[in-house]
C-alpha atoms as a PDB file:
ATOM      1  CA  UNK A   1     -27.998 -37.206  37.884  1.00  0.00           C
ATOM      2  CA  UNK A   2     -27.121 -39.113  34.767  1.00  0.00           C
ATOM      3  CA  UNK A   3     -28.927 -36.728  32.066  1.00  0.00           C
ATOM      4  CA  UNK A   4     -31.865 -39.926  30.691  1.00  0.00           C
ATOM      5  CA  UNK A   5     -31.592 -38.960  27.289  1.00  0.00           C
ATOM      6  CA  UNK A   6     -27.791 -40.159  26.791  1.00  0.00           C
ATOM      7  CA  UNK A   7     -28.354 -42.915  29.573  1.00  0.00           C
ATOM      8  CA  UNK A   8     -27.548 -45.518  26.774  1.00  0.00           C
ATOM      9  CA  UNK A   9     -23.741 -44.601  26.017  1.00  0.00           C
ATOM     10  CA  UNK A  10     -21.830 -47.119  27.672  1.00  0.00           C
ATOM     11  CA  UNK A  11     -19.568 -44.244  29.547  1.00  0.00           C
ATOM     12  CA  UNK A  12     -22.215 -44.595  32.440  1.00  0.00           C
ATOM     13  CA  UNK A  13     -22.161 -47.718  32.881  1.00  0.00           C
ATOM     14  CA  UNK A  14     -17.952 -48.310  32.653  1.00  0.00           C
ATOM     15  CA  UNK A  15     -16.459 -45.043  33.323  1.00  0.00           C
ATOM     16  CA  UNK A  16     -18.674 -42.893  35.089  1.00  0.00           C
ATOM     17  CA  UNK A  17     -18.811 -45.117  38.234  1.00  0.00           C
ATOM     18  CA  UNK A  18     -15.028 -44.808  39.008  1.00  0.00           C
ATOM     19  CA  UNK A  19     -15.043 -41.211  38.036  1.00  0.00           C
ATOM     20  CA  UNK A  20     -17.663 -40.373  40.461  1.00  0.00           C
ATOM     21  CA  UNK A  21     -15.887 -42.308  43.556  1.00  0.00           C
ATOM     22  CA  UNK A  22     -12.600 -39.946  42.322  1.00  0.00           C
ATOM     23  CA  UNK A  23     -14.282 -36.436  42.550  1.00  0.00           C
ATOM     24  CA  UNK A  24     -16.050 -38.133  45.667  1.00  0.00           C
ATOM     25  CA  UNK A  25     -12.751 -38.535  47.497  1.00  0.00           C
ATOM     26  CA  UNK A  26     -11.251 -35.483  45.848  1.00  0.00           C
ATOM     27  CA  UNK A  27     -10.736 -33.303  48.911  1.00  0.00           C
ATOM     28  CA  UNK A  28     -10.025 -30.236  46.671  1.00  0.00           C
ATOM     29  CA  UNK A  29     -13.768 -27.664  45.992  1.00  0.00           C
ATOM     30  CA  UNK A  30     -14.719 -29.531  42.243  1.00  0.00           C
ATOM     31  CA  UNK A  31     -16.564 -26.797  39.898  1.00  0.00           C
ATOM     32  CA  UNK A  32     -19.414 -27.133  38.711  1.00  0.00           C
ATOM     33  CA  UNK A  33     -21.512 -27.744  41.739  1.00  0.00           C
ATOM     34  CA  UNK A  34     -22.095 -31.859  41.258  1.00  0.00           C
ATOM     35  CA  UNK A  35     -25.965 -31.288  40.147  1.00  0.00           C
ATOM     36  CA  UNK A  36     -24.722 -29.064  37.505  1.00  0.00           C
ATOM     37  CA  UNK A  37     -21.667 -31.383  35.829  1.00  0.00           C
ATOM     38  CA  UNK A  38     -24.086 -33.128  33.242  1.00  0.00           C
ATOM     39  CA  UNK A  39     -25.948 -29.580  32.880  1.00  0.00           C
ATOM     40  CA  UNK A  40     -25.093 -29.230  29.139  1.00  0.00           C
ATOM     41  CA  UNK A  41     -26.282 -32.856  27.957  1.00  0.00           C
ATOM     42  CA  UNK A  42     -29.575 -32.539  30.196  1.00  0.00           C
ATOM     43  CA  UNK A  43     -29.951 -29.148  28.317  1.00  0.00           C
ATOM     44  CA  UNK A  44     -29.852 -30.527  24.739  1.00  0.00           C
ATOM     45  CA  UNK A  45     -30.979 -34.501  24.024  1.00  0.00           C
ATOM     46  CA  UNK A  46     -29.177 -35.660  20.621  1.00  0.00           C
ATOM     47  CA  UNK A  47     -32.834 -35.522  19.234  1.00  0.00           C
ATOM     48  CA  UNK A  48     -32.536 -31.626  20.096  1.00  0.00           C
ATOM     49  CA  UNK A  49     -28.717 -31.387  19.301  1.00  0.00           C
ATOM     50  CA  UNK A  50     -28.636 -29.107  16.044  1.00  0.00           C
ATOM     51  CA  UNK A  51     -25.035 -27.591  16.703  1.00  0.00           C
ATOM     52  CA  UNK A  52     -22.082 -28.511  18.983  1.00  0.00           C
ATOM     53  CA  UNK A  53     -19.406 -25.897  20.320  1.00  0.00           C
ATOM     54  CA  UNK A  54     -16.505 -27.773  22.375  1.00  0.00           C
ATOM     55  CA  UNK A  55     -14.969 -26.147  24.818  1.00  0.00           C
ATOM     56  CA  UNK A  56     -12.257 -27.934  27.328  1.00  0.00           C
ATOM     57  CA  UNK A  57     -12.891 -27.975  30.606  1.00  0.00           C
ATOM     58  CA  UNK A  58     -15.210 -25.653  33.162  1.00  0.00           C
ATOM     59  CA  UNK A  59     -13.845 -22.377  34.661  1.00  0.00           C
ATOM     60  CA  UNK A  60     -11.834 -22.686  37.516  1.00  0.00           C
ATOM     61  CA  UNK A  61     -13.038 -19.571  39.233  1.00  0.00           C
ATOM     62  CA  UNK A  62     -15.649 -20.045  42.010  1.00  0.00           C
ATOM     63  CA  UNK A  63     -19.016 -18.638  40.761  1.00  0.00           C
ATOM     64  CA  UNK A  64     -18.304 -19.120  36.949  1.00  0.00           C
ATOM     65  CA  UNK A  65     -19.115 -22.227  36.156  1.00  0.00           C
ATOM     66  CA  UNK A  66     -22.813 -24.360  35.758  1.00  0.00           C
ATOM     67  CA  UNK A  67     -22.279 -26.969  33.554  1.00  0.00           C
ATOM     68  CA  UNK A  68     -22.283 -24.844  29.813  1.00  0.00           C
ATOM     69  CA  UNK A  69     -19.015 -24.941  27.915  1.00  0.00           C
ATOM     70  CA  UNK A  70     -17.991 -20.956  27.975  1.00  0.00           C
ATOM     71  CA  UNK A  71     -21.285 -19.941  29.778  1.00  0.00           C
ATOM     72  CA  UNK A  72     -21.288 -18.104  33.067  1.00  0.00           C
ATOM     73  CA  UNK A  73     -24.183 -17.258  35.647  1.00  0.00           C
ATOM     74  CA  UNK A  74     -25.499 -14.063  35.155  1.00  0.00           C
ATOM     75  CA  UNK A  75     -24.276 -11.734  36.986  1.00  0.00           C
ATOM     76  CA  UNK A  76     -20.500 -12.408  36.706  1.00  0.00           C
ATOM     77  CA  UNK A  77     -18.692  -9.731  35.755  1.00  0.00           C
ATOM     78  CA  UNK A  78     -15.917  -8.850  33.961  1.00  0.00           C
ATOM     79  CA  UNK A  79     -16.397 -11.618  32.142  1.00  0.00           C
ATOM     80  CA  UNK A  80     -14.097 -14.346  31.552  1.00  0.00           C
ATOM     81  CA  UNK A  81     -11.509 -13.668  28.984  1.00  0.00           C
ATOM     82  CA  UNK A  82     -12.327 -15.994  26.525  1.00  0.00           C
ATOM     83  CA  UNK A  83     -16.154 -15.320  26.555  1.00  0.00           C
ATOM     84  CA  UNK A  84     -15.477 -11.599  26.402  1.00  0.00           C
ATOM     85  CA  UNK A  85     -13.467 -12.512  22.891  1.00  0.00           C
ATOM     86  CA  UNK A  86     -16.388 -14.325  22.062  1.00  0.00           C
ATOM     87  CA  UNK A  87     -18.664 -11.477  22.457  1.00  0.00           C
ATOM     88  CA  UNK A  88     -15.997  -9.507  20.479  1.00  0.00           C
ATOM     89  CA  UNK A  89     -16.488 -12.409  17.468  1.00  0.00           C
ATOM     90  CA  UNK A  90     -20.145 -12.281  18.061  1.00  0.00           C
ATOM     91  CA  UNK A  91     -20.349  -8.509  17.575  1.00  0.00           C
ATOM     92  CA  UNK A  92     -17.980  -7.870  14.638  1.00  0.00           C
ATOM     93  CA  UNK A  93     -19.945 -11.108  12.689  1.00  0.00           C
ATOM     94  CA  UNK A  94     -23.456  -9.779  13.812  1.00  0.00           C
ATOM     95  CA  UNK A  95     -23.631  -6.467  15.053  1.00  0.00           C
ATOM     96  CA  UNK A  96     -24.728  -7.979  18.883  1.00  0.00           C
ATOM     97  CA  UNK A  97     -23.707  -9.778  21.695  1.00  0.00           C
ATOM     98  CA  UNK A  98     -25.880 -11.257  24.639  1.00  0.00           C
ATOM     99  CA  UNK A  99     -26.187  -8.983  27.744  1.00  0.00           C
ATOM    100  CA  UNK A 100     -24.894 -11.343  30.233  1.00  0.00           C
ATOM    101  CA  UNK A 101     -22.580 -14.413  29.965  1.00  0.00           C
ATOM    102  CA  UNK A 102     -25.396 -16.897  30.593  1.00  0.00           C
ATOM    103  CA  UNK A 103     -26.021 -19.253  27.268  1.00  0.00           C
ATOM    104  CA  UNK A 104     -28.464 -21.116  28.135  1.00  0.00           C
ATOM    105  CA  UNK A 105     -30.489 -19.738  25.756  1.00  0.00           C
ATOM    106  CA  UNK A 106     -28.075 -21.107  23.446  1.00  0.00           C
ATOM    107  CA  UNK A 107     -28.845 -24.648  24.534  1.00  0.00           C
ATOM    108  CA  UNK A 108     -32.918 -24.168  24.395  1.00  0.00           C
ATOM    109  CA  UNK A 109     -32.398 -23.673  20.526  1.00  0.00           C
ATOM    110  CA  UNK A 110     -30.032 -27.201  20.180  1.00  0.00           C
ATOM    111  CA  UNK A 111     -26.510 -25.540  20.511  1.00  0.00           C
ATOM    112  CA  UNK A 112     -24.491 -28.289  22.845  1.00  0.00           C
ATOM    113  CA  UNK A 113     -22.340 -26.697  24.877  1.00  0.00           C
ATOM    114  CA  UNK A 114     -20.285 -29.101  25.943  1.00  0.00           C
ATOM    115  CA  UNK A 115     -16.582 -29.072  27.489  1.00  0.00           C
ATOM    116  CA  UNK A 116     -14.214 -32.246  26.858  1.00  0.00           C
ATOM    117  CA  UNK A 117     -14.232 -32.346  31.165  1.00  0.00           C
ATOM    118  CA  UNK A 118     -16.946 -31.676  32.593  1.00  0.00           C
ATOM    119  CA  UNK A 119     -15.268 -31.192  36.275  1.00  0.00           C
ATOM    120  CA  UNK A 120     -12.068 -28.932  37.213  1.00  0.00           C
ATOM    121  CA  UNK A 121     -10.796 -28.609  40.840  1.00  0.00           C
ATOM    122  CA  UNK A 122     -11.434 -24.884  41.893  1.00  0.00           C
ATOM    123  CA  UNK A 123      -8.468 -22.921  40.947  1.00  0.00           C
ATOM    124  CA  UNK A 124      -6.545 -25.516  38.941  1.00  0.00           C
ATOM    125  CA  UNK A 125      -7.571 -25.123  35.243  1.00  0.00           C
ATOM    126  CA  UNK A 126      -6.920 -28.630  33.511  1.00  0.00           C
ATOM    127  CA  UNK A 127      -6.891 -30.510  36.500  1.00  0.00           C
ATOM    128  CA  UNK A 128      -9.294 -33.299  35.894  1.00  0.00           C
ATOM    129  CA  UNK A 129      -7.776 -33.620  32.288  1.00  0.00           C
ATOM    130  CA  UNK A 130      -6.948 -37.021  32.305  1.00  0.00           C
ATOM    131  CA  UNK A 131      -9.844 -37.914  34.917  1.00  0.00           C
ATOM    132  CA  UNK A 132     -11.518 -39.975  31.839  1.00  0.00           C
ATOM    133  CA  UNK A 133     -14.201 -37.183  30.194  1.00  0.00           C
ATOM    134  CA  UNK A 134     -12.865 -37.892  26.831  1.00  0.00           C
ATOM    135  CA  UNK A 135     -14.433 -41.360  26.734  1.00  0.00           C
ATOM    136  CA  UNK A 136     -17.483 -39.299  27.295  1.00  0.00           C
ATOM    137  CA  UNK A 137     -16.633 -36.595  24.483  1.00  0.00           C
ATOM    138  CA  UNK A 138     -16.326 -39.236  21.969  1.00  0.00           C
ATOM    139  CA  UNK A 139     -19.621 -41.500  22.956  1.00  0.00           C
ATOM    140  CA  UNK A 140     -21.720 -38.025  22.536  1.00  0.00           C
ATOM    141  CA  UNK A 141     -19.860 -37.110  18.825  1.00  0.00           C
ATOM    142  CA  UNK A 142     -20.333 -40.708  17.796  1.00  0.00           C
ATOM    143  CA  UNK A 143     -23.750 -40.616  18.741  1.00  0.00           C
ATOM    144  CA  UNK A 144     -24.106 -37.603  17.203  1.00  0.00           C
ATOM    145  CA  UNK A 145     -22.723 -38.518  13.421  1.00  0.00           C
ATOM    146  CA  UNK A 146     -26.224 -39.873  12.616  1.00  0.00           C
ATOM    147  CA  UNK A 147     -27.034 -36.439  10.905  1.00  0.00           C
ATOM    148  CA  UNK A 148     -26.113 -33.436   9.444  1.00  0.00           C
ATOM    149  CA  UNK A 149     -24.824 -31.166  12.165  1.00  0.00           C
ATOM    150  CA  UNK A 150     -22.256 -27.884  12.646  1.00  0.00           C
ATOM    151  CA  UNK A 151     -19.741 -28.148  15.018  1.00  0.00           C
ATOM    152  CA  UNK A 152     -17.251 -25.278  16.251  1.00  0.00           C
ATOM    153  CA  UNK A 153     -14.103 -26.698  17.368  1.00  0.00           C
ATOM    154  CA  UNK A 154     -11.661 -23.667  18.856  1.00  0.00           C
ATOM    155  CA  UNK A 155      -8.522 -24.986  19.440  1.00  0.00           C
ATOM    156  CA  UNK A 156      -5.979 -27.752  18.948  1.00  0.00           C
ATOM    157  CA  UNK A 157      -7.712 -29.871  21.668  1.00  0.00           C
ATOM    158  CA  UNK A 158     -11.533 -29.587  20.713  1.00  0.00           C
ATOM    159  CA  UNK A 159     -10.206 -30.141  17.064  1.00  0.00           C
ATOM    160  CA  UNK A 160      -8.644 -33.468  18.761  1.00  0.00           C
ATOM    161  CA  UNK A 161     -12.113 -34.700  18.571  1.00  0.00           C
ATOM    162  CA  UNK A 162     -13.292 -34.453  14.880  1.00  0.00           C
ATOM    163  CA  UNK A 163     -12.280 -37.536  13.423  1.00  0.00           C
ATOM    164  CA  UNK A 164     -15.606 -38.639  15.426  1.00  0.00           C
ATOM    165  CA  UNK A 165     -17.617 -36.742  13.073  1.00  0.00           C
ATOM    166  CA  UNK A 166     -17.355 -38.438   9.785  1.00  0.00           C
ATOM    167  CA  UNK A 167     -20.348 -37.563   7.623  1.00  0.00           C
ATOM    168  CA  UNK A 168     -19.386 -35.546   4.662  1.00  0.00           C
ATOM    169  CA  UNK A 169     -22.726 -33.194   5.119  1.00  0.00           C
ATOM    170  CA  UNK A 170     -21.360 -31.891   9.023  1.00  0.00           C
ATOM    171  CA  UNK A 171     -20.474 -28.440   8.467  1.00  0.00           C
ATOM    172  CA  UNK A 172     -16.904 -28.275  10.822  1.00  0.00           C
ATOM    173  CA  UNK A 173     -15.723 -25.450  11.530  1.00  0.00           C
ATOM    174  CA  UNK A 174     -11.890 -25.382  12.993  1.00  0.00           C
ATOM    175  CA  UNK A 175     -10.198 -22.255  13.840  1.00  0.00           C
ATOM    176  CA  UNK A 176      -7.928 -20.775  16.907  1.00  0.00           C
ATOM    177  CA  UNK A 177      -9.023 -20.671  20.085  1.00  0.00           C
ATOM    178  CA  UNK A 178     -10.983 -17.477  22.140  1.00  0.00           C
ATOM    179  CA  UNK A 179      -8.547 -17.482  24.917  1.00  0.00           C
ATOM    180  CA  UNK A 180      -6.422 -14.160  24.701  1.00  0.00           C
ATOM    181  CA  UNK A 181      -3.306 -16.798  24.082  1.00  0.00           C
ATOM    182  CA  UNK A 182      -4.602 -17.407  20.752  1.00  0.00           C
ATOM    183  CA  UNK A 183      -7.429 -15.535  19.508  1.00  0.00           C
ATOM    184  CA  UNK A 184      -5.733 -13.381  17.065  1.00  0.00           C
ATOM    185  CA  UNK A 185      -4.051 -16.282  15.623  1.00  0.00           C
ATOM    186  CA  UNK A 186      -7.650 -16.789  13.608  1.00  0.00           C
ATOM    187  CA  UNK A 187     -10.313 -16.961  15.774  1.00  0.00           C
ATOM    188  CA  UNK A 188     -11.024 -13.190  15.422  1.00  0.00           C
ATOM    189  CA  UNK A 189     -12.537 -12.512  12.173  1.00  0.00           C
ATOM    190  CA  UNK A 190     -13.894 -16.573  11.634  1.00  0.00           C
ATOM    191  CA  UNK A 191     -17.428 -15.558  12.083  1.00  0.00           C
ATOM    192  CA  UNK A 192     -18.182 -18.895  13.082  1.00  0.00           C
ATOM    193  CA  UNK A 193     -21.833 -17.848  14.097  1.00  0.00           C
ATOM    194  CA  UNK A 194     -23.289 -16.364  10.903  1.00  0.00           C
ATOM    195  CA  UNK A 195     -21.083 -19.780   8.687  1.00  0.00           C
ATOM    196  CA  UNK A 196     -23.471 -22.166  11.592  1.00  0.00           C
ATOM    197  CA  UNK A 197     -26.913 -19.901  10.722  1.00  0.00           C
ATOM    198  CA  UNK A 198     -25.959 -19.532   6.566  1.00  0.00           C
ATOM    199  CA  UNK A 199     -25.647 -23.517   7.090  1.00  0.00           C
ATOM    200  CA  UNK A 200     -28.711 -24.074   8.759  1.00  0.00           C
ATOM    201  CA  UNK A 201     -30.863 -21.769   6.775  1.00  0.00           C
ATOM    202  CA  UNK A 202     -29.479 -23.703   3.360  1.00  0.00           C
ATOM    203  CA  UNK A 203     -30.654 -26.816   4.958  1.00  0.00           C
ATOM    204  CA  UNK A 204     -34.184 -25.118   5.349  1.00  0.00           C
ATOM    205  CA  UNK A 205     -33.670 -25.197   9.017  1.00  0.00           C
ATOM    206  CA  UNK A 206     -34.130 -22.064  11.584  1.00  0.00           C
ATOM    207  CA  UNK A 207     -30.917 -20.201  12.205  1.00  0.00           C
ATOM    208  CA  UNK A 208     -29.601 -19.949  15.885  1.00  0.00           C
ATOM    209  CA  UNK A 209     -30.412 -16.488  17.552  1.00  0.00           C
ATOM    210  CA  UNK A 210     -26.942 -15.905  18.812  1.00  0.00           C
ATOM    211  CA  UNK A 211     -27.851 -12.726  20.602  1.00  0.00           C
ATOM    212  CA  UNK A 212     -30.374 -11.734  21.919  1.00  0.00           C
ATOM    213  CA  UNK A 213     -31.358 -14.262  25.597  1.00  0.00           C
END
């Protein structure tokens, strides 16, 4: 379960063990399903890691979830609120939008999707919090300050996490959370995807196709 290419940060060996008795004894449904909680760091190895987008912590809804900071399966719909703003975001900075709420196609091209907890008790958004994640956020950004990356960091909590990311040549990108509490407050109108793909292509590297799964 513990995603090989990361097996070296010292979370697994100090944290992880006491975090996995808790959502063992947790009698509460925990989302994702337990093979998918280490789903975004088995998708993208640091070697592949060419852009990381925080989110905070998985959906709460039943179904939603698998592992992807702000990804869904398929076929949910409406989509979450947040994602749909995304979409919104994606279309105004690049005419398009994916047809379905399933990134994973973001993660095959080295975008890390990866939320600060990767477990939430079904229904209770925020409720594994303070379960211990955020040792695991910073081990992956300080392994990941080795070279020039972009990260997207929506919101006052992701944004918590930059001073792990020290290099001068990171593009950062801060702004306002999606969620409908905040996305007017400068998330809309960012265009955080075409900044990450103007970066990369400067850098003589292949932009990330946002759009199109």
């Amino acid at each position: 379960m513990i995603p090989p290419a990361w097996s070296s940060l010292p979370f697994f060996t100090t944290d992880w063990p006491r975090i996995a008795a808790a959502l063992e004894n947790d009698p509460r449904p925990i989302l994702p399903p337990r093979d998918r909680i280490f789903a975004a760091l088995n998708a993208c190895t640091p070697a592949q890691t060419r852009v990381i987008l925080l989110g905070q912590d998985p959906y709460p809804t039943p179904g939603h979830a698998h592992g992807l900071a702000f990804s869904v399966e398929p076929e949910v719909r409406p989509l979450p609120r947040s994602l749909n703003n995304i979409f919104k975001e994606l279309i105004d900075d690049l005419g398009a939008a994916p047809r379905t709420g399933d990134l994973r196609f973001w993660a095959r091209q080295g975008v890390l999707l990866l939320n600060t907890a990767l477990t939430v008790p079904a229904g209770q958004a925020g409720g594994h919090a303070k379960l211990g994640w955020s040792t695991l956020t910073a081990q992956v950004l300080d392994a990941l300050n080795d070279r020039p990356r972009a990260a997207i960091l929506w919101g006052n909590h992701a944004q918590g996490f930059a001073p792990h990311l020290t290099r001068p040549d990171h593009l950062i990108l801060k702004t306002a959370h999606p969620s409908p509490l905040s996305a007017r407050k400068g998330f809309f109108g960012s265009r955080p995807f075409s900044r990450v793909n103007d970066w990369l292509i400067a850098k003589g590297d292949t932009p990330i196709d946002w759009t199109n799964a």
